[in-house]
C-alpha atoms as a PDB file:
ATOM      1  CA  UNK A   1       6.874  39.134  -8.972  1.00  0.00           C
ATOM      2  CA  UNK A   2       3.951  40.744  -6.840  1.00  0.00           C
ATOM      3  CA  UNK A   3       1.281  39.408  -5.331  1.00  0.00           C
ATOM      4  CA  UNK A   4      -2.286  40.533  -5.484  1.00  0.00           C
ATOM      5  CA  UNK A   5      -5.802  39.708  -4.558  1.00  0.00           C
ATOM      6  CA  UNK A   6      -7.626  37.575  -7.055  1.00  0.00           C
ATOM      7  CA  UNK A   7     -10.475  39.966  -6.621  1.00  0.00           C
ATOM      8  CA  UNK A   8      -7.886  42.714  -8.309  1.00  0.00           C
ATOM      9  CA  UNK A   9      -7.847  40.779 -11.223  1.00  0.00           C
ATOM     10  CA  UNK A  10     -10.443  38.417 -11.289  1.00  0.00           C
ATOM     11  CA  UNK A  11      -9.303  37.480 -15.346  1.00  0.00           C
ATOM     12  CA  UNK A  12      -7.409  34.948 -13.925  1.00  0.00           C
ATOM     13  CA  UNK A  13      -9.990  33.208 -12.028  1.00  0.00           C
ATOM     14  CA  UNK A  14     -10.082  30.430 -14.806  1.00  0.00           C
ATOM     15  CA  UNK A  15      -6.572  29.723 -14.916  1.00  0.00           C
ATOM     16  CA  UNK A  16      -6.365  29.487 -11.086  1.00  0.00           C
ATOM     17  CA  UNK A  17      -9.255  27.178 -10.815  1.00  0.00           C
ATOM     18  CA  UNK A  18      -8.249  24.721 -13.542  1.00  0.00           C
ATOM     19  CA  UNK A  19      -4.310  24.647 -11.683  1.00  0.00           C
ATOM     20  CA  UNK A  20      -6.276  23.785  -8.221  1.00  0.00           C
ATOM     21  CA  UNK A  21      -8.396  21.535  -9.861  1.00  0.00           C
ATOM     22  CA  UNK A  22      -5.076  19.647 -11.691  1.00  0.00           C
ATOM     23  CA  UNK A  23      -3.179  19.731  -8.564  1.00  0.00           C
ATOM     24  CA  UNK A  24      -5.675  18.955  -5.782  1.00  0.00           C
ATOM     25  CA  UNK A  25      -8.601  17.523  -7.426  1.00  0.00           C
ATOM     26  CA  UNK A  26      -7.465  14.368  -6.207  1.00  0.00           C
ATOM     27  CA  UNK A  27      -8.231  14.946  -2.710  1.00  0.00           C
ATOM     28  CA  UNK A  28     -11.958  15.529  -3.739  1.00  0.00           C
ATOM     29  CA  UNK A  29     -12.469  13.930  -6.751  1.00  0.00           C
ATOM     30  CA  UNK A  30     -16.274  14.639  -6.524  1.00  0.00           C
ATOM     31  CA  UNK A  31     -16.348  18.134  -7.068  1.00  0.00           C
ATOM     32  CA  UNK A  32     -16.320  19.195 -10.712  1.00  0.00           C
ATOM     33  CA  UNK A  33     -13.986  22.028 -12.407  1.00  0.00           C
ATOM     34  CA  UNK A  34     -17.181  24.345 -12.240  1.00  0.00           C
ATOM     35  CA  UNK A  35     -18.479  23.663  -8.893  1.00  0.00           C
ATOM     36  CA  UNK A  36     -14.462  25.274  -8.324  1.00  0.00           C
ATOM     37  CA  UNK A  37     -14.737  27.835 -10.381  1.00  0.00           C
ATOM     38  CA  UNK A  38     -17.699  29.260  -8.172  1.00  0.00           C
ATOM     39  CA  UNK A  39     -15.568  27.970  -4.776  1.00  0.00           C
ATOM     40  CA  UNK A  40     -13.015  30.203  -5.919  1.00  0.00           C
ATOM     41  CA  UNK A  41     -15.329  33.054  -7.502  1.00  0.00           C
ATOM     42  CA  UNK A  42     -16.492  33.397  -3.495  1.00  0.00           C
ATOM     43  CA  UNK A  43     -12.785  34.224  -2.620  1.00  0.00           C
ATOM     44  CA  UNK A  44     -13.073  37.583  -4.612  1.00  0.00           C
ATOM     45  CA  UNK A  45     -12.451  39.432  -1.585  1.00  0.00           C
ATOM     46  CA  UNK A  46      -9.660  41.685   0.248  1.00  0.00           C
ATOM     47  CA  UNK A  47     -11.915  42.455   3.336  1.00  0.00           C
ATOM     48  CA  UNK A  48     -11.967  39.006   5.377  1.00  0.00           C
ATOM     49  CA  UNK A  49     -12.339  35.296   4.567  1.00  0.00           C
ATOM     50  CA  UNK A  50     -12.029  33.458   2.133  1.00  0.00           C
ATOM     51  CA  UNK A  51      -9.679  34.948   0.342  1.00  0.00           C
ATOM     52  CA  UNK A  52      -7.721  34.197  -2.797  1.00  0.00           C
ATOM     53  CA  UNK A  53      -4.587  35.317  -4.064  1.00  0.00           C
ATOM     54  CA  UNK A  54      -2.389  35.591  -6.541  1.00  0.00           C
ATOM     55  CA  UNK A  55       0.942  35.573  -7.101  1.00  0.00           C
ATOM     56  CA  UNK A  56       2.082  37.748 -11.178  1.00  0.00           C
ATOM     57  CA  UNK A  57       5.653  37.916 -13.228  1.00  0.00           C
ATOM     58  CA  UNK A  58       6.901  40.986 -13.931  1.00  0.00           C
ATOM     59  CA  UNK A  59       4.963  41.177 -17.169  1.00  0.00           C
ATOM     60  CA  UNK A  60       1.252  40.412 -15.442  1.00  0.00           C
ATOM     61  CA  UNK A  61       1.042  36.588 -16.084  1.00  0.00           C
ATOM     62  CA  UNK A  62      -0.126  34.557 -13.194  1.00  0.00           C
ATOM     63  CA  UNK A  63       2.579  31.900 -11.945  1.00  0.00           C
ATOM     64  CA  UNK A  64       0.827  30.974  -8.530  1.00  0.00           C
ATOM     65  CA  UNK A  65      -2.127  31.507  -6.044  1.00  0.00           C
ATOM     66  CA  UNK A  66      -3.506  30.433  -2.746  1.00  0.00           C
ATOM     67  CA  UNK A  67      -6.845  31.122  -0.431  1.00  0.00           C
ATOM     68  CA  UNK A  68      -7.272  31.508   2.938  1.00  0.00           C
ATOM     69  CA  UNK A  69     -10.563  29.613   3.891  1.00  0.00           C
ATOM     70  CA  UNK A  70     -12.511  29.634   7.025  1.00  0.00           C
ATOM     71  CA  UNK A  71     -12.629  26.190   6.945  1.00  0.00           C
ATOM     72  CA  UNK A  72     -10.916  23.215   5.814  1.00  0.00           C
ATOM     73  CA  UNK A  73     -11.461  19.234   5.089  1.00  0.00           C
ATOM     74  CA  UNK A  74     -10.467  18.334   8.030  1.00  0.00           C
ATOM     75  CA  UNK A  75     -10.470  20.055  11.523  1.00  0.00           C
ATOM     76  CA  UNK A  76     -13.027  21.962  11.131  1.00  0.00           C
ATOM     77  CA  UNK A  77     -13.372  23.490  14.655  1.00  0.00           C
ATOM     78  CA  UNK A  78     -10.129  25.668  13.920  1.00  0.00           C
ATOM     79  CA  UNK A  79      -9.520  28.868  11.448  1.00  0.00           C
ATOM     80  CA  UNK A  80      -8.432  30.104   8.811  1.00  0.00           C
ATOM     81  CA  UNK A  81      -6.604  27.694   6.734  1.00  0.00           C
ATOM     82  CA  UNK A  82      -4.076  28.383   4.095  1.00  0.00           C
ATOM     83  CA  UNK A  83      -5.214  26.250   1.518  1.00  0.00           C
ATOM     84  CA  UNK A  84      -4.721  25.188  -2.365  1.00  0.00           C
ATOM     85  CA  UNK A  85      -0.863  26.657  -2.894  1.00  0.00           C
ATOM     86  CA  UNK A  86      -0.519  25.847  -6.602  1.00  0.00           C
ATOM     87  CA  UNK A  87       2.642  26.718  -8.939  1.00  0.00           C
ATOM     88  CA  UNK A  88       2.398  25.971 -12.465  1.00  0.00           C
ATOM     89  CA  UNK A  89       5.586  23.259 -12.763  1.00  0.00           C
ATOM     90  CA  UNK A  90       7.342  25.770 -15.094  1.00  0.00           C
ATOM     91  CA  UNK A  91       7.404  28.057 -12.215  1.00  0.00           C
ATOM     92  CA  UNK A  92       8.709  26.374  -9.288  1.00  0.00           C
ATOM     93  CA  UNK A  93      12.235  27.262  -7.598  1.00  0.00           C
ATOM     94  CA  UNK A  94      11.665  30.615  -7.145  1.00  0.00           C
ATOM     95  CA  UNK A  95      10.289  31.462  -4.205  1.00  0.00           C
ATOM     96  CA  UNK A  96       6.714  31.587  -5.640  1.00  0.00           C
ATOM     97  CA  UNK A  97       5.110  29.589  -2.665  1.00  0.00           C
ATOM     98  CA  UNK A  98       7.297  30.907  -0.277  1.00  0.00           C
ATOM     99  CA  UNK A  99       6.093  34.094  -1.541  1.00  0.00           C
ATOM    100  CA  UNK A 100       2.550  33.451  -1.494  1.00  0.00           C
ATOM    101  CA  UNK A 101       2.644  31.708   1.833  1.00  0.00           C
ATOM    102  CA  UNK A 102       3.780  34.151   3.743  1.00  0.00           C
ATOM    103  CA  UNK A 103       1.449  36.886   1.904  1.00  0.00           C
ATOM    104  CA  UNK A 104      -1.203  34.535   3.369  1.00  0.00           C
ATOM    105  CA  UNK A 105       0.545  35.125   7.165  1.00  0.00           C
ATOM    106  CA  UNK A 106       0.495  38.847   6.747  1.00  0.00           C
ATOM    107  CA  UNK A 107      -2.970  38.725   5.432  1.00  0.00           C
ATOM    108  CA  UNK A 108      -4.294  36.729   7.597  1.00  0.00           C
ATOM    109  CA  UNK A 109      -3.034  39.021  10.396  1.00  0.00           C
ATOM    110  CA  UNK A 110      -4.526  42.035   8.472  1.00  0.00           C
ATOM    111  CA  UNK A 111      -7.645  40.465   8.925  1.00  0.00           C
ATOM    112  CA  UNK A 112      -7.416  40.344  13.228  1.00  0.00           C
ATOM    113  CA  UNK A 113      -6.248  36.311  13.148  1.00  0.00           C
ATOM    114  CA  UNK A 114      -3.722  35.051  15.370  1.00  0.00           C
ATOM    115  CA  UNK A 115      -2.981  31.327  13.901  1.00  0.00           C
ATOM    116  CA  UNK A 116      -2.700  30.575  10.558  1.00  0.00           C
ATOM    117  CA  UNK A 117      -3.676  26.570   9.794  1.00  0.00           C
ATOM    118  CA  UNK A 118      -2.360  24.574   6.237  1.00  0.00           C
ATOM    119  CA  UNK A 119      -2.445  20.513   5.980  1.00  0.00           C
ATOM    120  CA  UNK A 120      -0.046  19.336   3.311  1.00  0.00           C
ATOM    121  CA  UNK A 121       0.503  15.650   2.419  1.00  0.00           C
ATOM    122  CA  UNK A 122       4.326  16.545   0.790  1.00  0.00           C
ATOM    123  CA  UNK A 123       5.754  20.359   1.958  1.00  0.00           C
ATOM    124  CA  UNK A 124       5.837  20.342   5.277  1.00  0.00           C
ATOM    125  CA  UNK A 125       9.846  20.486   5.103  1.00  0.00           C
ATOM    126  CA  UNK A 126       8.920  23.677   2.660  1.00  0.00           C
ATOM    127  CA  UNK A 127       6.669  25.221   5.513  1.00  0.00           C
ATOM    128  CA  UNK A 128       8.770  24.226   8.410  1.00  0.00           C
ATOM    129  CA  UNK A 129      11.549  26.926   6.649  1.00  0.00           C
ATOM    130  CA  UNK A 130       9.090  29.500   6.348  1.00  0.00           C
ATOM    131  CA  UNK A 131       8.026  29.305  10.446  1.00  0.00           C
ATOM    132  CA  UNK A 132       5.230  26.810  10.736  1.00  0.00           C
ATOM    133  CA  UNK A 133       4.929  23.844  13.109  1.00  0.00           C
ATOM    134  CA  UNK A 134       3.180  20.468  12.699  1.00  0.00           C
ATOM    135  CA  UNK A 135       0.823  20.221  15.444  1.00  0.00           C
ATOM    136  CA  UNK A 136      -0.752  16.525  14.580  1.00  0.00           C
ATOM    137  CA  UNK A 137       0.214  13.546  11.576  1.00  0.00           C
ATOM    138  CA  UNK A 138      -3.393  12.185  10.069  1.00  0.00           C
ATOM    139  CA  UNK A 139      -4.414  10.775   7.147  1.00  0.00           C
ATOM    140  CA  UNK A 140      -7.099  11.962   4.757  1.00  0.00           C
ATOM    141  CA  UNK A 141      -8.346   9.421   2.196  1.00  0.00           C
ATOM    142  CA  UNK A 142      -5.589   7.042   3.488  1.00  0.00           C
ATOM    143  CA  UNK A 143      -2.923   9.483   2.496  1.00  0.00           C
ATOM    144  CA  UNK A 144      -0.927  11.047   5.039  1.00  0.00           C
ATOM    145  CA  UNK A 145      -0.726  14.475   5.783  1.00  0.00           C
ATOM    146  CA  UNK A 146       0.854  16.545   8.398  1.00  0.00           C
ATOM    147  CA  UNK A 147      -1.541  19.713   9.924  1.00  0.00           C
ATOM    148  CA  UNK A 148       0.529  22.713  10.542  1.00  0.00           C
ATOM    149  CA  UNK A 149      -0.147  26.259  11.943  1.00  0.00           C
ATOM    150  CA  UNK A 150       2.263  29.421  12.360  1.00  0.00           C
ATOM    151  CA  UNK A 151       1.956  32.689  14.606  1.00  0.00           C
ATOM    152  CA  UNK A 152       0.315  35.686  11.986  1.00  0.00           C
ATOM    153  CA  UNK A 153       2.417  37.991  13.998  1.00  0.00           C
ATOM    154  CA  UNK A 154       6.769  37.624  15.212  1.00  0.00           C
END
């Protein structure tokens, strides 16, 4: 596996968009699968944020992806957010988001942050492993979710 920035190989920009739009579309339900198409068309970047990226097999297929936004649903006042971790179900258990999340860390750093945010409403035990903390419990749309953040740099 390597991970690379969607703007690398913007091909799979459909692909991405339609597994964000299967797996979180439910926390937005308004926006339509082209209004995140063009979302994700303005993470097509390597120089700051937002930021997509994507995580390819061996043989070049896409099996994962995350952003890094400058803003999020919720808590606005604080930046950037990892956001909209997605691995196809015939890819998970192994390592993909793991993988991805901490690309996100080192990326984010790259790009002269300190903190890294996420909100998740079902991996924070996944994230806790990897380094972050939960700094606050809320709800969003009356489901609960637990707002992390991590150090970019040990």
């Amino acid at each position: 596996m390597r991970i690379e920035h969607l703007a690398d190989c913007e091909e799979h920009l459909a692909t991405v968009s339609g597994w964000q739009h299967a797996e979180f579309g439910y926390l937005n339900p308004a926006v339509t699968m082209a209004q995140r198409q063009d979302r994700l068309r303005q993470c097509l970047r390597r120089d700051g944020v937002p930021l997509a990226l994507v995580a390819l097999s061996d043989e070049g297929h896409p099996i994962g992806a995350a952003c890094i936004l400058p803003s999020t649903i919720t808590h606005a006042h604080l930046t950037p957010w990892l956001s909209t971790v997605v691995v196809p179900a015939a890819c998970r258990g192994r390592g993909v988001a793991s993988a991805l999340s901490l690309r996100a860390v080192s990326e984010a750093a790259r790009l002269g942050f300190e903190t890294l945010h996420l909100f998740t409403p079902h991996n924070e035990s996944l994230y806790q492993r990897l380094g972050w903390e939960t700094f606050e419990r809320a709800h969003f749309h009356g489901l609960p979710i637990a707002l992390m953040s991590r150090a970019t740099r040990a």
